[in-house]
Each structure stands twice: as structure tokens, then as C-alpha cells.
N, C-alpha and C. Protein backbone atom coordinates (compact mmCIF):
# COMPACT_ATOMS: atom_id res chain seq x y z
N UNK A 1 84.40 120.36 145.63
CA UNK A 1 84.17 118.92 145.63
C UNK A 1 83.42 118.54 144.35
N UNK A 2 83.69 117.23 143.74
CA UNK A 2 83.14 116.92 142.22
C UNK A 2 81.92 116.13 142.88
N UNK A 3 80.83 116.74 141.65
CA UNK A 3 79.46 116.55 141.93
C UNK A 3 79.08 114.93 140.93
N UNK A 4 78.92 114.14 141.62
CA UNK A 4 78.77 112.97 140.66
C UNK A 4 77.83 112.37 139.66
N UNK A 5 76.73 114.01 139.84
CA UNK A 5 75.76 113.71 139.17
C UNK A 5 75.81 114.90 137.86
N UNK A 6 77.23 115.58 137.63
CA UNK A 6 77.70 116.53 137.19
C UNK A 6 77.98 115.54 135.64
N UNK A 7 77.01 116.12 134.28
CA UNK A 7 77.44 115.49 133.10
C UNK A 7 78.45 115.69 132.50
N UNK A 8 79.23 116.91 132.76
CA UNK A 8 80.11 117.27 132.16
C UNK A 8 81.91 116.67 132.74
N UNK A 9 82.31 116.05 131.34
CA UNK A 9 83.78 115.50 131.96
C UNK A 9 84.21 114.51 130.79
N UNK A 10 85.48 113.70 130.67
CA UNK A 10 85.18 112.99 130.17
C UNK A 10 86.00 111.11 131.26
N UNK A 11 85.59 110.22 130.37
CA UNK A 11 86.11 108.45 131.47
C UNK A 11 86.40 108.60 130.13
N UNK A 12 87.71 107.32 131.03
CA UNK A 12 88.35 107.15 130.38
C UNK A 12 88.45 105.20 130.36
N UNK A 13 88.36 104.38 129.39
CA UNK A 13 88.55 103.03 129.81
C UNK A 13 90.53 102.65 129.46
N UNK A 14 90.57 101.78 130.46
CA UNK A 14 91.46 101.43 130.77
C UNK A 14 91.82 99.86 130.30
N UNK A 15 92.97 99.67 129.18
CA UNK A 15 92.91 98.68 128.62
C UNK A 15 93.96 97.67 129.53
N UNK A 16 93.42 96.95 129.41
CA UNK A 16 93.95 95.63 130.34
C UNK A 16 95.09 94.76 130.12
N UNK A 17 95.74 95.38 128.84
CA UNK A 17 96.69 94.23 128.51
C UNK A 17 97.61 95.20 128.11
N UNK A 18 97.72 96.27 127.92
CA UNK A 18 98.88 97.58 127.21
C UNK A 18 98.49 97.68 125.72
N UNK A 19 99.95 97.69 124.91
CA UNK A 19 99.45 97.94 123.74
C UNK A 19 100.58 96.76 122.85
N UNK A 20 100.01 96.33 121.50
CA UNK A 20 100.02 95.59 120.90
C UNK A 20 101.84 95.38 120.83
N UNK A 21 102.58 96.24 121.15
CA UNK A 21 104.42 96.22 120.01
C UNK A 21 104.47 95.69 122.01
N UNK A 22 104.62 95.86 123.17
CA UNK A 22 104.80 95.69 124.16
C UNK A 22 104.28 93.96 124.40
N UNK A 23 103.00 93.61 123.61
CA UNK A 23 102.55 92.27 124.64
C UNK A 23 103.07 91.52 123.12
N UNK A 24 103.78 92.07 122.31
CA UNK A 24 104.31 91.03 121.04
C UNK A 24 105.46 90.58 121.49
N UNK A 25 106.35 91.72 122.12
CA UNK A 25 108.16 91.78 122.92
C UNK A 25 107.94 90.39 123.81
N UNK A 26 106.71 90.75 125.01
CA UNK A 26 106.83 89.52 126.24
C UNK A 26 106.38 88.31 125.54
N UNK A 27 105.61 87.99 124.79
CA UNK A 27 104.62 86.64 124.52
C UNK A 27 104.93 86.29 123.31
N UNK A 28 105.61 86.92 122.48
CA UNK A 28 105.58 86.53 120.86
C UNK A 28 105.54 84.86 120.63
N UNK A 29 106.61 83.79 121.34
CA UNK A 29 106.34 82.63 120.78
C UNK A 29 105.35 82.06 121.77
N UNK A 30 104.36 82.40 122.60
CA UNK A 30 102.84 82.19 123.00
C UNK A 30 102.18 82.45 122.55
N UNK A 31 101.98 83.34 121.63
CA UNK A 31 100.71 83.88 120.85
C UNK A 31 99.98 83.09 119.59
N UNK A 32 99.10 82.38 119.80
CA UNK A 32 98.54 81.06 118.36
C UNK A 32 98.20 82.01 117.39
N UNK A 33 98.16 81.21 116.48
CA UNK A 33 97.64 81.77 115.12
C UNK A 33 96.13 82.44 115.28
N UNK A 34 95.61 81.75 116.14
CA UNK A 34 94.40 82.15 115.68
C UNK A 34 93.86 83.57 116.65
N UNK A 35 94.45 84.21 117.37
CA UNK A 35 94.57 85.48 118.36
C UNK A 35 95.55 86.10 116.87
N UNK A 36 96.33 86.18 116.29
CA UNK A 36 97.17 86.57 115.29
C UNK A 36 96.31 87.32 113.99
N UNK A 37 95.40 86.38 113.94
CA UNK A 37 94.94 86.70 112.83
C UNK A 37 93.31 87.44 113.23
N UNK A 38 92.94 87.02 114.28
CA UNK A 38 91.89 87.77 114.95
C UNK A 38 92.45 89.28 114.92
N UNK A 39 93.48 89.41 115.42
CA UNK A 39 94.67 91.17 114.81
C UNK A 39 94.28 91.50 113.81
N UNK A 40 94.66 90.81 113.19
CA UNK A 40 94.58 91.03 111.59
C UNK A 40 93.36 92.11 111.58
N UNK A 41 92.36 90.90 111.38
CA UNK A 41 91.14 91.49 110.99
C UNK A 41 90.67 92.55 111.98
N UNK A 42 90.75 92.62 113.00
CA UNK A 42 90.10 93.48 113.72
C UNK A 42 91.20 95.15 113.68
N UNK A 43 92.20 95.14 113.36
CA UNK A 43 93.10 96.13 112.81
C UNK A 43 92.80 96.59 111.46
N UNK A 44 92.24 95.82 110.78
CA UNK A 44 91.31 96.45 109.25
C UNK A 44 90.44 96.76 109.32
N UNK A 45 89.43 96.38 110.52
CA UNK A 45 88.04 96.81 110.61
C UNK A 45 88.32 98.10 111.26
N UNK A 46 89.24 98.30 112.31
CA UNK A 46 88.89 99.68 112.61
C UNK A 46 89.67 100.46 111.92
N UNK A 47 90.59 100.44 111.22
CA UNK A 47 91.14 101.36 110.51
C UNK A 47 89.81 102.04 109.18
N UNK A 48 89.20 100.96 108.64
CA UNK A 48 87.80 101.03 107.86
C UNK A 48 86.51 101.86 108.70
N UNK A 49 87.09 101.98 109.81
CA UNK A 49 85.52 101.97 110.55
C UNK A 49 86.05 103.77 110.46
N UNK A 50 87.29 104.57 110.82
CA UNK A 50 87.35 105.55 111.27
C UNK A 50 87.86 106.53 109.35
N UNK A 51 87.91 105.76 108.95
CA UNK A 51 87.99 106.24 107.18
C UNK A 51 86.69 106.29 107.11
N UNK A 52 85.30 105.92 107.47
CA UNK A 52 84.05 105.66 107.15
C UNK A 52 83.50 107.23 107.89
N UNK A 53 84.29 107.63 108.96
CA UNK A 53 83.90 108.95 109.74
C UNK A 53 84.79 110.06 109.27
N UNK A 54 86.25 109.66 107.98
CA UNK A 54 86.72 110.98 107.78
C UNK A 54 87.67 110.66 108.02
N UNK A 55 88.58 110.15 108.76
CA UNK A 55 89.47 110.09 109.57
C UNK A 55 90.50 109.02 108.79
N UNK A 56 92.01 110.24 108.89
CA UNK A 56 93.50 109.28 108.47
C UNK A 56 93.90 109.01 109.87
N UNK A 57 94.46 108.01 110.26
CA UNK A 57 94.82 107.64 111.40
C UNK A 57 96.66 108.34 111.51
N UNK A 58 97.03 107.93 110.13
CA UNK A 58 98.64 108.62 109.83
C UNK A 58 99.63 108.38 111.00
N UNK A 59 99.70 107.58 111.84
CA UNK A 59 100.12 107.13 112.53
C UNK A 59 101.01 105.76 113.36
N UNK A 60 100.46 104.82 112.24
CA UNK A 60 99.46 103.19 112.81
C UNK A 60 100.89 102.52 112.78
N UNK A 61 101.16 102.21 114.28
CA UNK A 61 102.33 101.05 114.32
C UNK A 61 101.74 99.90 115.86
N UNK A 62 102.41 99.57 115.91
CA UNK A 62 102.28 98.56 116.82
C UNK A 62 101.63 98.99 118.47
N UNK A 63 102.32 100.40 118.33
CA UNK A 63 102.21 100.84 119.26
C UNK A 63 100.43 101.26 119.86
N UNK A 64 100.49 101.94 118.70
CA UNK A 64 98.93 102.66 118.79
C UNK A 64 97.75 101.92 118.39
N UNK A 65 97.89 100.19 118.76
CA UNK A 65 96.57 99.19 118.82
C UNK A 65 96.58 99.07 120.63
N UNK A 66 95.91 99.37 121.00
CA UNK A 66 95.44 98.53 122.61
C UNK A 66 94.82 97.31 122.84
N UNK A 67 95.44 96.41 123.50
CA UNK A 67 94.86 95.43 123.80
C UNK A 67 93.72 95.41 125.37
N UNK A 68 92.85 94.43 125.08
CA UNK A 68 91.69 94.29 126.47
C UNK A 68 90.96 93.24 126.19
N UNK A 69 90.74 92.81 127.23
CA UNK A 69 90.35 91.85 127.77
C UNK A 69 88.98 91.87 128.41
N UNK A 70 87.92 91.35 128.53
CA UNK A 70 86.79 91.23 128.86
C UNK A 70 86.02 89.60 128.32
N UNK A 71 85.11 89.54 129.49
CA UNK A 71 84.50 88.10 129.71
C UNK A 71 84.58 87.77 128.10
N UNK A 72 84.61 86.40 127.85
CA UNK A 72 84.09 86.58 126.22
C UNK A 72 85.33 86.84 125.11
N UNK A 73 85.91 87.58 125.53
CA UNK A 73 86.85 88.07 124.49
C UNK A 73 87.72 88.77 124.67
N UNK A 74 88.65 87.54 124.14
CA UNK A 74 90.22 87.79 124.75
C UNK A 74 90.95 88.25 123.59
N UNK A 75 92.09 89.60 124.60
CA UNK A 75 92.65 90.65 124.20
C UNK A 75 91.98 91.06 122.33
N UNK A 76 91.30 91.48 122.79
CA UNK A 76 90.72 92.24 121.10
C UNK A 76 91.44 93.75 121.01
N UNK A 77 91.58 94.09 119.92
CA UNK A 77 92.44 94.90 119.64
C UNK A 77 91.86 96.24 119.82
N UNK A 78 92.76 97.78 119.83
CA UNK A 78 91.77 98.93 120.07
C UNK A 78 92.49 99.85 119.50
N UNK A 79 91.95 100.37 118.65
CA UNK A 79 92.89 101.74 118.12
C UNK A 79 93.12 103.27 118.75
N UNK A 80 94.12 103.41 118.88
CA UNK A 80 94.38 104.81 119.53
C UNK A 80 94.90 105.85 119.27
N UNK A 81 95.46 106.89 119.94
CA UNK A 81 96.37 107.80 119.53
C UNK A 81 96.20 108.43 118.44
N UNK A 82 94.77 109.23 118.35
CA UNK A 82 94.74 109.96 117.40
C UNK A 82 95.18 111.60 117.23
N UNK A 83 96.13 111.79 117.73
CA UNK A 83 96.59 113.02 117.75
C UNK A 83 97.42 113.70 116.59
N UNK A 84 98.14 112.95 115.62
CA UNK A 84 98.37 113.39 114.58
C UNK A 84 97.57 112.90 113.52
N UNK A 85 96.40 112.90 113.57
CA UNK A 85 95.39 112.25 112.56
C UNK A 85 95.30 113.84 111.85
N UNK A 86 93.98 113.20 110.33
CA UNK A 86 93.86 114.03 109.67
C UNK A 86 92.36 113.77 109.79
N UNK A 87 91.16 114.72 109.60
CA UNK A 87 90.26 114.64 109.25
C UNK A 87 89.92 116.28 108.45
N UNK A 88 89.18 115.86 107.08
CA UNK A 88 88.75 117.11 106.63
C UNK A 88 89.91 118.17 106.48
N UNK A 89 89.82 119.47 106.92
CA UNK A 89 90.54 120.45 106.87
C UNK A 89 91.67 120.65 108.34
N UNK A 90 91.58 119.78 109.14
CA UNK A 90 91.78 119.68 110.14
C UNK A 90 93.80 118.29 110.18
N UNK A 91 94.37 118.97 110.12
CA UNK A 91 95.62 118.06 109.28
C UNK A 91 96.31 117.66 110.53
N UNK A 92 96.75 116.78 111.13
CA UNK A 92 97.16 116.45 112.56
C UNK A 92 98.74 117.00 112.23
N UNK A 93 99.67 116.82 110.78
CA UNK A 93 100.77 117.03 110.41
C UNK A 93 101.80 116.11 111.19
N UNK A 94 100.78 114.56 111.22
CA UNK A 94 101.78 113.87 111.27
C UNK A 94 102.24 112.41 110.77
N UNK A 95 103.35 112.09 110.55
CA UNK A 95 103.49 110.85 109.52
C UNK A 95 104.25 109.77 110.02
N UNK A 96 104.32 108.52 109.62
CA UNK A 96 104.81 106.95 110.48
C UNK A 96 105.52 107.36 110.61
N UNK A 97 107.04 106.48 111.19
CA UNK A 97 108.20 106.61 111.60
C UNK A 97 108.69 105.61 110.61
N UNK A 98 109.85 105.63 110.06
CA UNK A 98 110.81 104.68 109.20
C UNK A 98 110.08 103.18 109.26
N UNK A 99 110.20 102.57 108.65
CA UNK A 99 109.17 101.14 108.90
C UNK A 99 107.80 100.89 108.32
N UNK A 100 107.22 101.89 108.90
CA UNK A 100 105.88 101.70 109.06
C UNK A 100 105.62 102.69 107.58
N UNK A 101 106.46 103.79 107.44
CA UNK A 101 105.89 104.93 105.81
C UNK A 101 106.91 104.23 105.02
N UNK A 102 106.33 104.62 104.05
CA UNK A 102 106.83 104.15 102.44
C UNK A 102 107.48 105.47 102.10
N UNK A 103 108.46 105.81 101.94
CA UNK A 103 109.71 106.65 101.53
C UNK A 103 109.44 106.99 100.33
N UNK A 104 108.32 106.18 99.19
CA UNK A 104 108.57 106.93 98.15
C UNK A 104 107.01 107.69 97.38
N UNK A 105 106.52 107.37 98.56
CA UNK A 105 105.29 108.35 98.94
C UNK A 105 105.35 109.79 99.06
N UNK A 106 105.07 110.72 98.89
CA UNK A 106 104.68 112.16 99.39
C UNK A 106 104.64 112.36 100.68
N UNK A 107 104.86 113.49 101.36
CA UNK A 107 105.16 113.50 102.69
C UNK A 107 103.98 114.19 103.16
N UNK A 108 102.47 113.57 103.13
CA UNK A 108 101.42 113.93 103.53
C UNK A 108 100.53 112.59 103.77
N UNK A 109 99.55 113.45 104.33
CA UNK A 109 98.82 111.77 105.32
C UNK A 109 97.64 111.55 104.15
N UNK A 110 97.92 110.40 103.59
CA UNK A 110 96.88 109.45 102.61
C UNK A 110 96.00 108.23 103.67
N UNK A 111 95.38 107.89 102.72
CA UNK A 111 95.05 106.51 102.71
C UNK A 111 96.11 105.20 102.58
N UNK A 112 96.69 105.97 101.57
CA UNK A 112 98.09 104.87 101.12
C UNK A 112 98.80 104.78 102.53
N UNK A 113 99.28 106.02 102.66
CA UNK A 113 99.78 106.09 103.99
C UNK A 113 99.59 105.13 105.21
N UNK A 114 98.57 104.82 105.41
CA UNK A 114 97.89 104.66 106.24
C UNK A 114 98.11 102.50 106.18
N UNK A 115 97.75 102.35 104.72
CA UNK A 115 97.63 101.31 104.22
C UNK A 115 98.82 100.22 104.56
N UNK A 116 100.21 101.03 103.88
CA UNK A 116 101.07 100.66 103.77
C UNK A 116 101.95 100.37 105.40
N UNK A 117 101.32 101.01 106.53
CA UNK A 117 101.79 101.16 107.96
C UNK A 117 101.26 99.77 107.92
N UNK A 118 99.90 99.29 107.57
CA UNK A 118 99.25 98.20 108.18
C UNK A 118 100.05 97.01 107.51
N UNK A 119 100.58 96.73 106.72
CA UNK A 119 101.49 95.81 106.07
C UNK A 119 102.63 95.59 107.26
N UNK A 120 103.18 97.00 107.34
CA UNK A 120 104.29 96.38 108.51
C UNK A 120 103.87 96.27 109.79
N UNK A 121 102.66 96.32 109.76
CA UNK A 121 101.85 95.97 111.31
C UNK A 121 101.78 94.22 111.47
N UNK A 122 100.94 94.12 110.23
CA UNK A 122 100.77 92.88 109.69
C UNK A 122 102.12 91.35 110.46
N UNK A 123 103.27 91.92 109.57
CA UNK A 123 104.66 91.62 109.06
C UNK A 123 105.07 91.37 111.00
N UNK A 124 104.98 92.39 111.30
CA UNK A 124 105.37 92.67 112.94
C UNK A 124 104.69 91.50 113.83
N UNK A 125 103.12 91.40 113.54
CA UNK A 125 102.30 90.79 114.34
C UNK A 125 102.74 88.98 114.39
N UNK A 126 103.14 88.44 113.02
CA UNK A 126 103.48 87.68 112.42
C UNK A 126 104.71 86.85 112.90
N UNK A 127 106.00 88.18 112.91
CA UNK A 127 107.38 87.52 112.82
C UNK A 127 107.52 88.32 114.69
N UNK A 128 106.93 89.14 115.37
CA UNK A 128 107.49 89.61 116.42
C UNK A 128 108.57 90.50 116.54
N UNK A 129 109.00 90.93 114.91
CA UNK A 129 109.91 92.25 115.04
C UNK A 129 109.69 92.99 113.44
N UNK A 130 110.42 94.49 113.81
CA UNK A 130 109.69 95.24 112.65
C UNK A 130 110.42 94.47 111.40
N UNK A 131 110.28 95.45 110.36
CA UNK A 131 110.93 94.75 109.00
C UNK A 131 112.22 95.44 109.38
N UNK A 132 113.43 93.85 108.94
CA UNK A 132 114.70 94.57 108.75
C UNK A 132 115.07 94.43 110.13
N UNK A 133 114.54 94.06 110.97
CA UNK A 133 114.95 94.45 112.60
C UNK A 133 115.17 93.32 113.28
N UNK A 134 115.94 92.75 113.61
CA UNK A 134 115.80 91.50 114.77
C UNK A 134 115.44 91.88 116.57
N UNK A 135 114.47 90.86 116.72
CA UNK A 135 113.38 91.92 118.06
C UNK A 135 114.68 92.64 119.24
N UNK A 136 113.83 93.05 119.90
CA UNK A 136 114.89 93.87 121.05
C UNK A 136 114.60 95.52 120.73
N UNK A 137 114.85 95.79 122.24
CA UNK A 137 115.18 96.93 122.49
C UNK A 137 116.75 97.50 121.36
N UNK A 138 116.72 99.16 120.81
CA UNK A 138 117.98 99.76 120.48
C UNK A 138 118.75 99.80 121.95
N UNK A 139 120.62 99.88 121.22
CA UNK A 139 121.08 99.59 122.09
C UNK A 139 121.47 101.15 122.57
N UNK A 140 121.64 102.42 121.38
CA UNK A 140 121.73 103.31 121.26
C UNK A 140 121.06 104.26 120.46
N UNK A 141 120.61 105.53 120.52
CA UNK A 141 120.28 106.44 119.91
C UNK A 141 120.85 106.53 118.22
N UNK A 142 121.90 105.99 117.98
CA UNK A 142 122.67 106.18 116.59
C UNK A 142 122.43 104.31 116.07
N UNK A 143 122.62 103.39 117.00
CA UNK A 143 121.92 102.57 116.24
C UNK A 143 120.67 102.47 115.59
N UNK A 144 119.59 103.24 116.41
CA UNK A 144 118.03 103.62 116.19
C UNK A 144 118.40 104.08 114.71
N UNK A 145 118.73 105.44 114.63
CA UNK A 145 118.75 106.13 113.18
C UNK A 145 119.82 105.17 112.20
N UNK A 146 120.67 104.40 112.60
CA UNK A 146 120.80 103.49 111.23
C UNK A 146 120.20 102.44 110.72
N UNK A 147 119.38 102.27 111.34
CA UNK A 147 118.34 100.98 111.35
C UNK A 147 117.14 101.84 110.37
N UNK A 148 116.82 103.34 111.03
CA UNK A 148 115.93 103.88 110.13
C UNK A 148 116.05 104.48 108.78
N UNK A 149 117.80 104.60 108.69
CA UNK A 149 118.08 105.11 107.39
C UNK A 149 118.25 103.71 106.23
N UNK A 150 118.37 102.62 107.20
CA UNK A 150 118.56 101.23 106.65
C UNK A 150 117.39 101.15 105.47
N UNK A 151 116.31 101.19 106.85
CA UNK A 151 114.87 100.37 106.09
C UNK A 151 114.36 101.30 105.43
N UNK A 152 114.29 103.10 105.62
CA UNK A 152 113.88 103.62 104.41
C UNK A 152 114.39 103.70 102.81
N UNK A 153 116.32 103.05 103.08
CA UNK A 153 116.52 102.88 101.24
C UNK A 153 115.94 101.76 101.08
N UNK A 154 115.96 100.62 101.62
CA UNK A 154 115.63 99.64 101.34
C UNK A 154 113.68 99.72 101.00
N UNK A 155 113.11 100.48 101.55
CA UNK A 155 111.72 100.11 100.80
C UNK A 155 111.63 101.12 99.94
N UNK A 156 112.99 102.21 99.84
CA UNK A 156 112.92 103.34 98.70
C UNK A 156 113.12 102.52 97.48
N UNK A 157 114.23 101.26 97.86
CA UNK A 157 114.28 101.05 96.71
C UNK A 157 113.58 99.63 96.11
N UNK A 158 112.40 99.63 96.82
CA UNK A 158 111.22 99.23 96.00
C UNK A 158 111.56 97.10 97.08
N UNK A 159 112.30 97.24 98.38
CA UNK A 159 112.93 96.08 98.17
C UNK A 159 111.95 95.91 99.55
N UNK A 160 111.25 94.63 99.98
CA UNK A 160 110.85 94.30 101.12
C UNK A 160 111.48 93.29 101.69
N UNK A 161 110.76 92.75 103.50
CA UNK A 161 111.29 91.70 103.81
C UNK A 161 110.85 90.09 103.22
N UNK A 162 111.31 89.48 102.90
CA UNK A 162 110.50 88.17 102.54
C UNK A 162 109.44 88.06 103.78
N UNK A 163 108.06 87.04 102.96
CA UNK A 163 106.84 87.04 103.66
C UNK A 163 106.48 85.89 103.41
N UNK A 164 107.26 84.96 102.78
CA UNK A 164 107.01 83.42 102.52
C UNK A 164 106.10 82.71 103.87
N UNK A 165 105.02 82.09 103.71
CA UNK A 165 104.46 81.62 104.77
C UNK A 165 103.76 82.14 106.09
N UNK A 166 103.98 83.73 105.61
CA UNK A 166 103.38 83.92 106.39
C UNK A 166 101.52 84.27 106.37
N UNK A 167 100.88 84.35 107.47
CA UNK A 167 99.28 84.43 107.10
C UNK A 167 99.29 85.46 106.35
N UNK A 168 98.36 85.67 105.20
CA UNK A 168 97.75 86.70 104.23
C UNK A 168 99.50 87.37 103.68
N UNK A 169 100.37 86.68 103.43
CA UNK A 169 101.57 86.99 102.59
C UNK A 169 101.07 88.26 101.42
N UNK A 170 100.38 87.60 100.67
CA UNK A 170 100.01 88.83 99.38
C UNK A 170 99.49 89.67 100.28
N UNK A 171 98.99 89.93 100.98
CA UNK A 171 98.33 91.10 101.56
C UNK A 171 99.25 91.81 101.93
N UNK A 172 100.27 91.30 102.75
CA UNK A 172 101.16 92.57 103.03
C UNK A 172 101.99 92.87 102.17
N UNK A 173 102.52 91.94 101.10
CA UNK A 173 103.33 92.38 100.18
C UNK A 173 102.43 93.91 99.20
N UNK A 174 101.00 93.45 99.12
CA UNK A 174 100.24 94.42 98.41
C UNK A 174 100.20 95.60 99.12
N UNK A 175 99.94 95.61 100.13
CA UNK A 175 100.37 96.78 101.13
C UNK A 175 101.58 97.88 100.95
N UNK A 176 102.74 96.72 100.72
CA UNK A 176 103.22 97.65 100.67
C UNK A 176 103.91 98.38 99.00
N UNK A 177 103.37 97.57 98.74
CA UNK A 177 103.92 97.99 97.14
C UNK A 177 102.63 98.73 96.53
N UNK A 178 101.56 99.33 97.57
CA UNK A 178 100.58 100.67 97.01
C UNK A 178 99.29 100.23 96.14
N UNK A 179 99.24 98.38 96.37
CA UNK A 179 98.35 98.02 95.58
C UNK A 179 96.41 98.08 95.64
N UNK A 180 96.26 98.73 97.02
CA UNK A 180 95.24 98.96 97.76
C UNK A 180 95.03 100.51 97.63
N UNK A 181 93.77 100.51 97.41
CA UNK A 181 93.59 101.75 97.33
C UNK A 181 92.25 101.68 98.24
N UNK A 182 91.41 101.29 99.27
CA UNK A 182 90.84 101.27 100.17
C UNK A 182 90.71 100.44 101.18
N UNK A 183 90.32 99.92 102.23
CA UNK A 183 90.32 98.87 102.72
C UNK A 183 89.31 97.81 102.69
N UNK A 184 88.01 98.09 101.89
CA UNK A 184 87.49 97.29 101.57
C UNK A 184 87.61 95.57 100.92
N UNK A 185 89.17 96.03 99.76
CA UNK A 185 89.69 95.55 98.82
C UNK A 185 90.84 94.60 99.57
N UNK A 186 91.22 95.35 100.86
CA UNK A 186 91.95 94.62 101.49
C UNK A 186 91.76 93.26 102.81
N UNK A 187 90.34 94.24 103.10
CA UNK A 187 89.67 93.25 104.20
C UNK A 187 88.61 91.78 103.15
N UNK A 188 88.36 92.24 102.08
CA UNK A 188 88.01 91.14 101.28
C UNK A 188 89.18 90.06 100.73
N UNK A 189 89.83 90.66 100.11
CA UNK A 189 91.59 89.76 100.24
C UNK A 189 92.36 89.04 100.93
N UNK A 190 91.98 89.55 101.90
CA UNK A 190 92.51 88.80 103.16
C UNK A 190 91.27 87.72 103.82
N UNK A 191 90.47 87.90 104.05
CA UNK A 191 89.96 86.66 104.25
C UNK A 191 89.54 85.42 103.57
N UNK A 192 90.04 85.55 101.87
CA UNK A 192 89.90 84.58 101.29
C UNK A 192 91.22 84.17 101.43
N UNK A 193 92.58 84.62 101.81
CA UNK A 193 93.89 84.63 102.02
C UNK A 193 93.91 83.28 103.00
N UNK A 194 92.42 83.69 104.50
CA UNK A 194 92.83 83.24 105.59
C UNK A 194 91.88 81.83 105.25
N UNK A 195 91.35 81.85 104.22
CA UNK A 195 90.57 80.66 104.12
C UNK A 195 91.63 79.64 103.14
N UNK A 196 92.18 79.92 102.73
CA UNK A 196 93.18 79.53 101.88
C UNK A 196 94.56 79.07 102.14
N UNK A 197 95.06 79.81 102.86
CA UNK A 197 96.56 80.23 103.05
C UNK A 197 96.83 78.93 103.56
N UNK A 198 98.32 78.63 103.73
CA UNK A 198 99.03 77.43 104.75
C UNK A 198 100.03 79.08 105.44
N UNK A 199 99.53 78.54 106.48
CA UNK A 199 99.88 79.52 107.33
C UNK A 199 101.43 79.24 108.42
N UNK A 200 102.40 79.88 108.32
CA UNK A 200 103.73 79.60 109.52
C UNK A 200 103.65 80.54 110.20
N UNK A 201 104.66 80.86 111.14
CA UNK A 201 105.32 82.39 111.47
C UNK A 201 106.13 82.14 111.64
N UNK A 202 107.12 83.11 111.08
CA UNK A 202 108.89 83.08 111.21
C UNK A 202 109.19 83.93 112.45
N UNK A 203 110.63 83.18 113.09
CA UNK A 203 110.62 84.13 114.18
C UNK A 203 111.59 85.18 113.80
């Protein structure tokens, strides 16, 4: 029988809303700008917060933000899934999926890496589907891989989706064209972006 006064174990919290690519599918034309861009920023802060402890996330799509809910503050974002991360000597050996990596990167987990995922996070949060993708479920396994061989020539060959109007536009275009080299540079950019910008979202 488990002893409840037993320290050893670990809890687990349980996020209240799923995860970010799932509550974009159901709600996308409900979601205001200003929950949008609250993403934003709070998806740069923790990506900054776990680079500050060592840590490549090498991972980062839509999937692996959690949303939750609590008095006060609605659905704030949560980063997860660190299982192919990198820290130190310690290499998780693992890298985005088509979309989210830059093809003409090295096939190891950077910062860039990392950077350039958040652009099409960005892009995603924005329009409600990846780059290159009109939303929805694949209909097949072989449509999946032409969609991924699609969008990796296409950002191989240096080409993105238009970002006209959307919040912090230069930011993700800089994203993904490698112009960031920390996130400091990016979380400062972007909020003069958000003080600035005329803001749409395309669907």
C-alpha cells in the first residue's frame, strides 16, 4: 500500500486545455488577437528560460506547447516534451519534422534550430495551419510525405510562405531566414513589432 507521507515519486500536473496544434484545429477563427500574441510571447519566454539552464528543446511544434487554464489566466502556454532535447554532453538525437527545420541547416540540434521551429510556430498560431498546408487532418500516409518533401525544397530553396499582415511579420520571416542568433534579440523585436504592427490573420 502507498504511504502518503512517502517523499519519494514524482505528480504530475494536468493541463486543462490539451496542446496548442489541437485547440488551434477546434477554435482557430475564435481565438482574438490578443490570447495570439500572449503565445507569442510566452513561447519565447520559455524557450529563453530553458536555453538559460542549457537546454535545446530541438523539437518545438505546435504540438509540444500545453495549454491551462487557472483562475486569472486563461490558457497560458506550457512547454513540453523534452525527450529529444539536448543539454551539455547529453544529445537527445532529435530534430523538427519538415516545417518546423530548415533543410539547409546541419542535421544537429542548434539554437538556430530551435529558432527557426518558432517562426513556423509563430506562422501556425497566426494563420491556423502549418506553412504550405491548408488546415486538416492528412488524408493518407503518402500525402503526409509529399507535403513534407514539398515544404522542405521549398524552404531549401530559400522560399517562404507570405506573412503580409500578420502580427510580428519580420519576426518570423527573420526566423526563418537564420537572422537570430539568440532569443533575446528576438523577444526584444517582437515587442516593438507588437507595439507597432497593424496586425490581421489570414485564414
Amino acid at each position: 500500500m502507498e504511504d502518503p507521507e512517502d517523499p519519494f515519486g514524482l505528480l504530475f500536473a494536468e493541463a486543462s486545455d490539451g496542446n496548442l496544434q489541437n485547440y488551434i484545429d477546434q477554435h482557430h477563427t475564435s481565438i482574438n488577437i490578443s490570447l495570439r500574441l500572449k503565445w507569442y510571447t510566452q513561447a519565447a519566454e520559455a524557450i529563453q528560460f530553458i536555453y538559460q539552464k542549457g537546454v535545446i528543446h530541438s523539437d518545438l511544434r505546435p504540438e509540444n506547447f500545453l495549454l491551462h487554464t487557472v483562475a486569472g489566466n486563461e490558457l497560458d502556454l506550457l512547454l513540453c516534451d523534452f525527450g529529444g532535447s539536448t543539454n551539455g554532453d547529453i544529445d537527445g538525437r532529435h530534430l523538427p519534422d519538415a516545417r518546423f527545420f530548415n533543410p539547409c541547416l546541419p542535421p544537429e540540434s542548434t539554437i538556430s534550430t530551435d529558432i527557426f521551429s518558432l517562426g513556423s510556430i509563430y506562422y501556425t498560431i497566426m494563420t491556423g495551419h502549418w506553412p504550405y498546408r491548408s488546415p486538416g487532418p492528412f488524408e493518407s500516409l503518402e500525402e503526409m510525405e509529399k507535403y513534407q518533401e514539398l515544404v522542405d525544397d521549398l524552404f531549401a530553396s530559400k522560399r517562404s510562405p507570405p506573412v503580409d499582415g500578420l502580427a510580428a511579420r519580420p519576426v518570423i520571416q527573420r526566423c526563418w531566414t537564420g537572422e537570430y542568433s539568440d532569443l533575446r534579440a528576438l523577444i526584444e523585436d517582437q515587442s516593438w513589432q507588437f507595439e507597432n504592427d497593424t496586425i490581421s490573420m489570414h485564414p
